[in-house]
Protein backbone atom coordinates (compact mmCIF):
# COMPACT_ATOMS: atom_id res chain seq x y z
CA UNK A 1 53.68 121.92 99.51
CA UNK A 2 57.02 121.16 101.31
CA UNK A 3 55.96 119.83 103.99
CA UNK A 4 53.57 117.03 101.87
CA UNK A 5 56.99 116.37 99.49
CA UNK A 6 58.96 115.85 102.72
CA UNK A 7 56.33 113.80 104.45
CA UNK A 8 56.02 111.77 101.45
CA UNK A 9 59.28 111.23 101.76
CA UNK A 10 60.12 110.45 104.78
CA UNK A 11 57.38 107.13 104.52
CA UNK A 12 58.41 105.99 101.85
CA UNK A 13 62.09 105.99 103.22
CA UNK A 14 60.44 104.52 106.33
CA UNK A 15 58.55 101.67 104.51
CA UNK A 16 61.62 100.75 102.83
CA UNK A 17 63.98 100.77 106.03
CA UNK A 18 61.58 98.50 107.46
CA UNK A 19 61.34 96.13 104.64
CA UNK A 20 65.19 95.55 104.94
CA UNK A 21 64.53 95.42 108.63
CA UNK A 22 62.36 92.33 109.35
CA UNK A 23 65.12 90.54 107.40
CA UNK A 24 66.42 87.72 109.10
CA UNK A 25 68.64 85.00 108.07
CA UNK A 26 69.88 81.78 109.97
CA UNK A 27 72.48 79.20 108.86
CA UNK A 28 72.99 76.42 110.61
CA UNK A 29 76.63 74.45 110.50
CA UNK A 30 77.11 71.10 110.75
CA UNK A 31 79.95 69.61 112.23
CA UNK A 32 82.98 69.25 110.42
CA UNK A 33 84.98 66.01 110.70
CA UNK A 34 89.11 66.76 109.49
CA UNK A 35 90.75 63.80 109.07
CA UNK A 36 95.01 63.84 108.67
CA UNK A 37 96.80 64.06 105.47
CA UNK A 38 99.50 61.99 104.82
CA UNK A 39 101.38 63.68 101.03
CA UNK A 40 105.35 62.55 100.43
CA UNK A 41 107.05 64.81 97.87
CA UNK A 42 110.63 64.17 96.62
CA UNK A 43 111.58 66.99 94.27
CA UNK A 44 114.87 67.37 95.51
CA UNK A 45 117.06 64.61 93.60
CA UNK A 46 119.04 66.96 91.24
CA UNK A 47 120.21 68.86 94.48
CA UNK A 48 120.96 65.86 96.13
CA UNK A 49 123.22 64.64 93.48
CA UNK A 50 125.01 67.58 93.08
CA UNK A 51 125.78 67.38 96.77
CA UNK A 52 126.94 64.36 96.85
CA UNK A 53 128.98 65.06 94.28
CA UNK A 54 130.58 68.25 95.77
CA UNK A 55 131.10 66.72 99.02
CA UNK A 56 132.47 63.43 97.52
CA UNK A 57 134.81 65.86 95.84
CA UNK A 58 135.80 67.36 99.66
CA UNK A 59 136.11 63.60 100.99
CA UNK A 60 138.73 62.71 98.22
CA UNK A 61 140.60 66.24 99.20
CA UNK A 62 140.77 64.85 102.77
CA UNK A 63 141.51 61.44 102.31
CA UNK A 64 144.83 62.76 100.15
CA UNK A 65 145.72 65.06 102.44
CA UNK A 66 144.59 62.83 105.68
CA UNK A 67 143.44 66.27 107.30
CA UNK A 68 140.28 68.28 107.77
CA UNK A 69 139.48 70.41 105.75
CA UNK A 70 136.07 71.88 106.75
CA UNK A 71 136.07 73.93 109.97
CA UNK A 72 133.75 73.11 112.53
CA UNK A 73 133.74 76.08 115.04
């Protein structure tokens, strides 16, 4: 009786492997045309103003003192 359960097994495992064998799938891609982007983004006017306004502050420093103050090297 073992040897029935296990044959009985084994096709039924077989006819189900080979059901998920014959399984084939195809996809075919088209070409893809990519054409450019072009996005402008200005987000950074609060910064800008408070730079201008610390380095205005460093211009009128050097313009009293008629040196320079900020080091180069």
């Amino acid at each position: 009786m073992g040897k029935r359960r296990n044959l009985f097994y084994g096709i039924v495992c077989y006819l189900f492997l080979q059901g998920c064998i014959q399984t084939k799938h195809e996809v075919d891609v088209a070409p893809v045309e990519i054409k450019p982007i072009h996005i402008t983004i200005d987000v950074n006017v609060k910064v800008d103003k408070a730079l201008d306004d610390f380095f205005g502050d460093l211009d009128k420093i050097e313009n009293k003192t008629g040196t320079d103050t900020v080091n180069t090297k």
